[in-house]
Protein backbone atom coordinates (compact mmCIF):
# COMPACT_ATOMS: atom_id res chain seq x y z
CA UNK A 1 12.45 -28.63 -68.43
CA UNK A 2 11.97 -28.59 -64.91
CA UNK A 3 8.65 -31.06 -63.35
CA UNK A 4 6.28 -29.51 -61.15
CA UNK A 5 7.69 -31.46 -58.04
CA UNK A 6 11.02 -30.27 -58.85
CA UNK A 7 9.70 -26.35 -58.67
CA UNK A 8 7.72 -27.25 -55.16
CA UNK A 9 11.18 -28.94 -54.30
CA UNK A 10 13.37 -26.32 -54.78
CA UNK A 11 10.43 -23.31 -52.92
CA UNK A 12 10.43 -26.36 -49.84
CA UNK A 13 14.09 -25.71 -49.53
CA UNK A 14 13.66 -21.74 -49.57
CA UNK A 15 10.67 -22.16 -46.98
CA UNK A 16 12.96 -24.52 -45.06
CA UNK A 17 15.04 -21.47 -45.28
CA UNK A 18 13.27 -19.03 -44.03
CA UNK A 19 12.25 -21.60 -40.94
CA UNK A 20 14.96 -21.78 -39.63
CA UNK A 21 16.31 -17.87 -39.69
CA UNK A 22 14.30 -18.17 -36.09
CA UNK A 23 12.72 -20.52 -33.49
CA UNK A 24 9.11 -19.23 -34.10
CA UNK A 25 7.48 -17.63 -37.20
CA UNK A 26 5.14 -14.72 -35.52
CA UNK A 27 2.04 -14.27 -37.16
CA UNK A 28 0.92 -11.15 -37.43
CA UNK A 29 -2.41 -9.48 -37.84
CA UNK A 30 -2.47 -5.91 -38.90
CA UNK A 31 -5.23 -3.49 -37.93
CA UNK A 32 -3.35 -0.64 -37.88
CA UNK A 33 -0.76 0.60 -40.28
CA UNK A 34 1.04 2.73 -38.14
CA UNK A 35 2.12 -0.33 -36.15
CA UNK A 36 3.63 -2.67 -38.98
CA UNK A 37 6.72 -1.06 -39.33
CA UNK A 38 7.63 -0.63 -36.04
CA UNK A 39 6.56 -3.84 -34.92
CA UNK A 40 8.65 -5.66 -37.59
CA UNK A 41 11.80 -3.61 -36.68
CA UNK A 42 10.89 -4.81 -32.88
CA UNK A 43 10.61 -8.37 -33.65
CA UNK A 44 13.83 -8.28 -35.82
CA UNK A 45 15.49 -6.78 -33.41
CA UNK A 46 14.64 -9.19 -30.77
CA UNK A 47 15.75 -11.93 -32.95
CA UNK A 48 12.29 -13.00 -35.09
CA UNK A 49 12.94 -11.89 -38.52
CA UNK A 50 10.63 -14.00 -40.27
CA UNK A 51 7.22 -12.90 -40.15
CA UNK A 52 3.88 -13.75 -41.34
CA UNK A 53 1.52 -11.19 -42.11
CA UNK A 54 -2.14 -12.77 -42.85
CA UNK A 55 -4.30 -11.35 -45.38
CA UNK A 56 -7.41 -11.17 -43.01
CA UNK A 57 -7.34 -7.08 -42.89
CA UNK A 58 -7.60 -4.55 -45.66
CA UNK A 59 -4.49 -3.20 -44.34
CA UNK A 60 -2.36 -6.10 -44.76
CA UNK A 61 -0.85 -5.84 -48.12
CA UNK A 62 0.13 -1.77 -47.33
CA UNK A 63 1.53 -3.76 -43.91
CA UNK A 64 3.85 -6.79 -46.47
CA UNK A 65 4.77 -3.37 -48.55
CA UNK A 66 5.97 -1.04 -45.45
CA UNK A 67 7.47 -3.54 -43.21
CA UNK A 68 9.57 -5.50 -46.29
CA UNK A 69 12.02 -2.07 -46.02
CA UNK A 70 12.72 -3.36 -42.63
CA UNK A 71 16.65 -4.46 -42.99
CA UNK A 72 16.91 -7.68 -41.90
CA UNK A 73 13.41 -8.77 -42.20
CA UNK A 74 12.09 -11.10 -44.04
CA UNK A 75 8.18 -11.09 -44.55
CA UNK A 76 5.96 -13.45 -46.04
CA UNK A 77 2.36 -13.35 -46.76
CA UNK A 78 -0.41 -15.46 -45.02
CA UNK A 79 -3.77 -16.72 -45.69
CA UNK A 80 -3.33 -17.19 -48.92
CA UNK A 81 -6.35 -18.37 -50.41
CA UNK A 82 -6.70 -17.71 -54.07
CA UNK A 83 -3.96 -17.51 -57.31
CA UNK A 84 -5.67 -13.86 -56.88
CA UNK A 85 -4.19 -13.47 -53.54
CA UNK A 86 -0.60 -15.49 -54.60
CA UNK A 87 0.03 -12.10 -57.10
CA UNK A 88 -1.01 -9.24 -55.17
CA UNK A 89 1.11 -10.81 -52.30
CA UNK A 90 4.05 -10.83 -54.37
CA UNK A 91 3.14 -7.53 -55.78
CA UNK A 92 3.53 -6.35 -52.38
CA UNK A 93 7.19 -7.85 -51.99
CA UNK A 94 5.85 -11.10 -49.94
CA UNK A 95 9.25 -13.21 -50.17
CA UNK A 96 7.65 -16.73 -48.80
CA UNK A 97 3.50 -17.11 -48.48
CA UNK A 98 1.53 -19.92 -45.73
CA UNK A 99 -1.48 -21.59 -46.91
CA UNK A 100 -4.06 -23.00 -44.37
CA UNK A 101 -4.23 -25.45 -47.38
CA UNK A 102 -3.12 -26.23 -50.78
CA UNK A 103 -5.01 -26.42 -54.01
CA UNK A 104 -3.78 -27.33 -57.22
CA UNK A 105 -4.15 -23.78 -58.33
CA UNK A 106 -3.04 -22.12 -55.62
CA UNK A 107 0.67 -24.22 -55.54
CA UNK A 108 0.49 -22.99 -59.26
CA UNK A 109 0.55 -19.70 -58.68
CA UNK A 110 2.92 -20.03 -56.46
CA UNK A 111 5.33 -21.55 -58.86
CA UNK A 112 4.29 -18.90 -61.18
CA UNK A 113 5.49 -16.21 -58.85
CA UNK A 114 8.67 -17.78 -57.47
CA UNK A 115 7.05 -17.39 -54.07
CA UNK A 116 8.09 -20.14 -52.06
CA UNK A 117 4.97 -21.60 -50.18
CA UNK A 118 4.33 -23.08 -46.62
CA UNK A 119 1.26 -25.10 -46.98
CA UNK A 120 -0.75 -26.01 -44.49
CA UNK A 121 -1.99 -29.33 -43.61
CA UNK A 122 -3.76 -31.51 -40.88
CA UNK A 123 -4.10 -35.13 -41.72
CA UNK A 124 -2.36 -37.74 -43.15
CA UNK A 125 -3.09 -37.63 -46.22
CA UNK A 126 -2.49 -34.08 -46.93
CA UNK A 127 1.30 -34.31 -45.54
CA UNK A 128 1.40 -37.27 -48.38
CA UNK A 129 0.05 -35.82 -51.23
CA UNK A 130 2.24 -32.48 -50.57
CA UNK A 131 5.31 -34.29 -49.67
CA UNK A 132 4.51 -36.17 -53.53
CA UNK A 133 4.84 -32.75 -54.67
CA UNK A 134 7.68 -31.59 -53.02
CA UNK A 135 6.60 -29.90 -50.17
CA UNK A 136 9.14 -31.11 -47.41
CA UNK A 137 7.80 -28.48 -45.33
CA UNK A 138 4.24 -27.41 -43.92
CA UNK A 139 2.35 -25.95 -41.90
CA UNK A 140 0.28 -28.15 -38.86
CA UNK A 141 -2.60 -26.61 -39.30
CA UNK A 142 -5.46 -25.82 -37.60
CA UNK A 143 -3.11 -27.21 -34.89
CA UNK A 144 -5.74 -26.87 -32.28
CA UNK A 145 -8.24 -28.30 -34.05
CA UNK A 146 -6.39 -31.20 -34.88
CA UNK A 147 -5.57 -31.89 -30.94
CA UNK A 148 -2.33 -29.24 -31.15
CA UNK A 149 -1.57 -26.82 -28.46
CA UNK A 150 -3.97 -24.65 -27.34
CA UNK A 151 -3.72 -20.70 -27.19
């Protein structure tokens, strides 16, 4: 039987993965349909094909759906918030999902799913209690909240 910080373990090394298919992960909000899939073939072409696609429109999932046909992409969900949001991401064909945080729950889910998770965090003790899990990877964020680059 495998622990729960063996699971996060072994999605950290598939999110390390993905991380480093490119220099940047561009994160993508979708207002408009029409524009997902040919803005994923556009950034995959130009040598981005990890992208981020945050759950903050109701277009988003359709947007995970249409642009995970994209050959050579590889699209992941973000804003995950809920266990709710962990499924229907998957559902959609989300292959890694970004957290602005992690709950208990929500790394559950993720587990649950096989999604392999980029959490985010911002202080010191959040890098230490997810690196206790497993998590070799995250997410700095809010970045510019926390004194990281501005837009």
């Amino acid at each position: 039987m495998t622990s729960p910080e063996s699971n996060a373990a072994d999605r950290s090394t598939r999110a390390r993965e993905i991380c480093l298919l490119a220099p940047v992960i561009p994160v993508l909000v979708i207002d408009d349909l029409a524009h997902a899939v040919p803005l994923a073939r556009a950034l995959v072409v130009g040598g981005l094909p990890a992208l981020e696609v945050t759950l903050r429109t109701p277009q988003a999932l359709d947007a995970i759906r249409a642009m995970a046909e994209v050959p050579g992409g590889v699209v992941g969900a973000g804003t995950l918030l809920t266990p709710a949001d962990v499924r229907a991401a998957k559902a959609a064909g989300a292959q890694f999902g970004v957290s602005p945080g992690a709950t208990e729950r929500l790394i559950a889910a993720c587990e649950d799913e096989g999604l392999p998770l980029l959490p985010g965090a911002a202080t010191a003790t959040e890098v230490m209690a997810l690196l206790e899990r497993g998590f070799t990877v995250q997410k700095f964020f809010p970045a510019e909240a926390s004194g990281g680059a501005r837009r």
